[in-house]
Protein backbone atom coordinates (compact mmCIF):
# COMPACT_ATOMS: atom_id res chain seq x y z
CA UNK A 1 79.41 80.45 131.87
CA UNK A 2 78.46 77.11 133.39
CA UNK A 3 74.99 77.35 131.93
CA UNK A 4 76.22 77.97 128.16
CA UNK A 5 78.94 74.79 128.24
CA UNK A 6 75.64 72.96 129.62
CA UNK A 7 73.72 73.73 126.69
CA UNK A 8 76.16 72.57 124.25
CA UNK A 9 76.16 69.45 122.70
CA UNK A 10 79.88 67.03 122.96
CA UNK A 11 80.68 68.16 119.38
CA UNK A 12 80.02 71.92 120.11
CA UNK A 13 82.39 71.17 123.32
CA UNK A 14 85.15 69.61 121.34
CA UNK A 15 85.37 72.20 118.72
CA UNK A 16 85.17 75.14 121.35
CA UNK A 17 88.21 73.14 122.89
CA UNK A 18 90.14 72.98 119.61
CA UNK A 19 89.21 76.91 119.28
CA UNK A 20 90.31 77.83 122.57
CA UNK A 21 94.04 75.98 122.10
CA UNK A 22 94.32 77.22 118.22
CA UNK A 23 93.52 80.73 119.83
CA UNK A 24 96.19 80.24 122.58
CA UNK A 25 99.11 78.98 120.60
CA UNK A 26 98.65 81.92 118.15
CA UNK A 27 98.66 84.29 121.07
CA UNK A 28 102.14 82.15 122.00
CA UNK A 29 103.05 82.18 118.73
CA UNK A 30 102.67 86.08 118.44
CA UNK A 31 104.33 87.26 122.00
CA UNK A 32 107.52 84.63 120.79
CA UNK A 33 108.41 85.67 117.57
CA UNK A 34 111.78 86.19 117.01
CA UNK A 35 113.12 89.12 115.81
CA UNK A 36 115.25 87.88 113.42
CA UNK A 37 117.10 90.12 110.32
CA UNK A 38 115.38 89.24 106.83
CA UNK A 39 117.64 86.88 104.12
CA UNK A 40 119.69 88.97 102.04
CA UNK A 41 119.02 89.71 98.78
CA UNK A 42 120.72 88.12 95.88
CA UNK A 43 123.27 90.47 94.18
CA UNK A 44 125.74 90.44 91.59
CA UNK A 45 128.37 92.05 93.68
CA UNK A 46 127.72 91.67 97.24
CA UNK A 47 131.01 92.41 98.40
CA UNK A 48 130.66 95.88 96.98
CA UNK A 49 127.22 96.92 98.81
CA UNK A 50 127.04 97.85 102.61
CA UNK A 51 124.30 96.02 104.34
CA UNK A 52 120.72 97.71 104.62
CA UNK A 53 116.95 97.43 106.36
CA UNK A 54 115.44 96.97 103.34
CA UNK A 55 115.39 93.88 101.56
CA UNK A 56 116.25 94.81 98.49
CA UNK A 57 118.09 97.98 99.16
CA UNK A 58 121.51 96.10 97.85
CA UNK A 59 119.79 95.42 94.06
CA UNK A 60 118.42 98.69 94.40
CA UNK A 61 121.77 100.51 94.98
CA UNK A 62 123.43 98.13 92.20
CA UNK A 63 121.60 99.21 89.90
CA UNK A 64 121.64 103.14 90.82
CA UNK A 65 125.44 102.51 90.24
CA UNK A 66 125.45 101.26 87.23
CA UNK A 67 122.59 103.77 85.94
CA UNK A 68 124.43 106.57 87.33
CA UNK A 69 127.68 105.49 84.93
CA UNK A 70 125.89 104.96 82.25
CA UNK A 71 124.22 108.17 82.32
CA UNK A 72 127.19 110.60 83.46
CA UNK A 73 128.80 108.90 79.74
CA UNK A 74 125.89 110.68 78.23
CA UNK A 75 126.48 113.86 76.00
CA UNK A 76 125.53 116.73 77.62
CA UNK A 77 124.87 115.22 81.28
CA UNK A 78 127.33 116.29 83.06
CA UNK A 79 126.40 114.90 86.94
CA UNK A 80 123.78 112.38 87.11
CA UNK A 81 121.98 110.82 90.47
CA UNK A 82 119.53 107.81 90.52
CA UNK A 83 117.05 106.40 92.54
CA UNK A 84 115.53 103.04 91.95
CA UNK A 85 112.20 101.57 93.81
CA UNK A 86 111.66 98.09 93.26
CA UNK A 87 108.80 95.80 93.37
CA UNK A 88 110.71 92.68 94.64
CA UNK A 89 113.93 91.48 94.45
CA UNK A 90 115.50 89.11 91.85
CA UNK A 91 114.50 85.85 91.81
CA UNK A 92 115.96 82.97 91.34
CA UNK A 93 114.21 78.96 89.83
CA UNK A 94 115.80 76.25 91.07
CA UNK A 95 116.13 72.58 90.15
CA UNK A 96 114.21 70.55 92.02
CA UNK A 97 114.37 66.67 92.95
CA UNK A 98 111.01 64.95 93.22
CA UNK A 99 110.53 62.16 95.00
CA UNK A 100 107.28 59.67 94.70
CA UNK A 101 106.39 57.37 97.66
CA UNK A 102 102.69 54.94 96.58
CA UNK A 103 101.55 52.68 99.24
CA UNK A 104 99.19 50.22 98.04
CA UNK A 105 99.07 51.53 94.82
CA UNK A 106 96.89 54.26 96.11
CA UNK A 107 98.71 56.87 98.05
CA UNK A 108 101.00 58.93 96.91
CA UNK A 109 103.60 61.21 98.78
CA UNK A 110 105.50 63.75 96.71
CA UNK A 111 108.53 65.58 98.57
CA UNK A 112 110.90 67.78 96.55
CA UNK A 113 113.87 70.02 97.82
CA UNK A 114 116.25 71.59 95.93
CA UNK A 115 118.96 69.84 93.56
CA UNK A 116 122.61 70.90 94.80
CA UNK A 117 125.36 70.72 93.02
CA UNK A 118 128.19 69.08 95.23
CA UNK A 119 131.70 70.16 94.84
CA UNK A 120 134.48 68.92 97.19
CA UNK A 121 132.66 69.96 100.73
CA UNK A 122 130.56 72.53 99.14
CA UNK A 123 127.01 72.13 97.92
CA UNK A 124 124.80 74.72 96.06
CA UNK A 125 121.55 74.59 94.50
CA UNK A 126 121.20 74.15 90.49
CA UNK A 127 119.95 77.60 89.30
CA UNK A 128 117.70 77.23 86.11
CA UNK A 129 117.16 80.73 86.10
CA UNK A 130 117.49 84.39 86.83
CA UNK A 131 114.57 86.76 87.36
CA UNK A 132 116.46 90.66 87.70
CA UNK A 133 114.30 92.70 90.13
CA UNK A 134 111.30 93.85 89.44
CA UNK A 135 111.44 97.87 88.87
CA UNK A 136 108.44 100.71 89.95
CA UNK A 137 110.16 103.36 89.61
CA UNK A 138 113.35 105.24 88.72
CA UNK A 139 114.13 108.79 89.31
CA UNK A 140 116.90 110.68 88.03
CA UNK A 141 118.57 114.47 88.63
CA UNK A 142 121.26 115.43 86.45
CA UNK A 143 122.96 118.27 85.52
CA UNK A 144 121.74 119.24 81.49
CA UNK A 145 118.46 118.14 82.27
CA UNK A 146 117.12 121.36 81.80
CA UNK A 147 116.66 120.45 77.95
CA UNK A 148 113.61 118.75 76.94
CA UNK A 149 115.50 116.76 74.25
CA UNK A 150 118.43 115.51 76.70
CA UNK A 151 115.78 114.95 79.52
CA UNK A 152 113.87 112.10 76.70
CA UNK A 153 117.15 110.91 76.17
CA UNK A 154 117.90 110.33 79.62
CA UNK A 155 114.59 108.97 80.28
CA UNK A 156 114.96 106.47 76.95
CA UNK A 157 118.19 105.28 78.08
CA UNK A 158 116.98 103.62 81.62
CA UNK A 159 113.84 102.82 79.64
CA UNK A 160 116.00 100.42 77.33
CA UNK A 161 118.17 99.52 80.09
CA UNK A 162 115.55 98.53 82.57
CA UNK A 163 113.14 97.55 79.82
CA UNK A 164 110.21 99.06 82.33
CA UNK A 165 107.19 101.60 80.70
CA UNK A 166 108.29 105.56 79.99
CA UNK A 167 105.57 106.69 82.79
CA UNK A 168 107.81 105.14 85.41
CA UNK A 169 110.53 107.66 84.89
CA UNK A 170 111.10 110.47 86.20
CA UNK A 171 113.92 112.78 84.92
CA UNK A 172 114.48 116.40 86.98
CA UNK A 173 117.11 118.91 85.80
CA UNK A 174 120.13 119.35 89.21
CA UNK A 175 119.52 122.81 90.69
């Protein structure tokens, strides 16, 4: 090993160096990491939705809920169950403050962070606007579903509701 560091030239030395201590503080980095419990998801009625693994389990069961109303108001379905997969959860664009430091009339530093919205001793960030989840797939089993006319209906309801493509639905008659 002596030989090789010989052969290398002070530049080939430093980087190796710089490699070796990047390599070691990602090894650090790895064995450390915390095992921390993602963020929650945003939801319109948190209170109502037990917590879950999955990040977006909470959106997903919202809208199963809702679905599953909807659909058991139906003519002719008598029981209906839903399943929703989504893509990602909703998201949300907030307002931002920008801040523009020159030096010399050459440099420029731009920092932004969220704008909040102080009231009292609370503060919470200006939303601009509301992305709803994105949906793959839905899957439904109801009673009545054995008729091809009430299963299109049934699928063209959650395609209107979720405004997502007819080939992501799935409709299956209860057995």
């Amino acid at each position: 090993m002596s030989k090789f560091l010989e052969r290398l030239t002070d530049r080939q030395k430093k980087l190796l160096s710089w490699l070796s201590l990047a390599v070691l503080v990602g090894v650090g980095l790895f064995l450390i990491q915390p095992g921390g419990t993602p963020e929650k998801p945003f939801s319109s009625s948190p209170a109502a939705l037990p917590e879950s693994p999955h990040p977006f389990a909470a959106e997903a069961r919202y809208l199963e809920s809702r679905l599953e109303e909807l659909l058991s108001a139906v003519a002719g379905v008598r029981r209906a169950q839903v399943f929703v997969t989504l893509e990602r959860g909703t998201r949300l664009r907030l307002a931002e403050e920008l801040t523009v430091e020159e030096q010399g009339g050459v440099e420029r530093r731009r920092t932004s962070s969220p704008a909040l919205l102080r009231s009292g001793q609370s503060e919470e960030p200006i939303v601009l606007e509301v992305d709803w989840p994105a949906v793959q797939g839905v899957l439904v089993v109801a009673d009545g579903a054995e008729d091809p006319e009430l299963r299109f209906r049934i699928a063209q309801a959650v395609q209107t509701v979720l405004q997502i493509e007819m080939y992501r639905i799935e409709v299956l008659p209860r057995n």
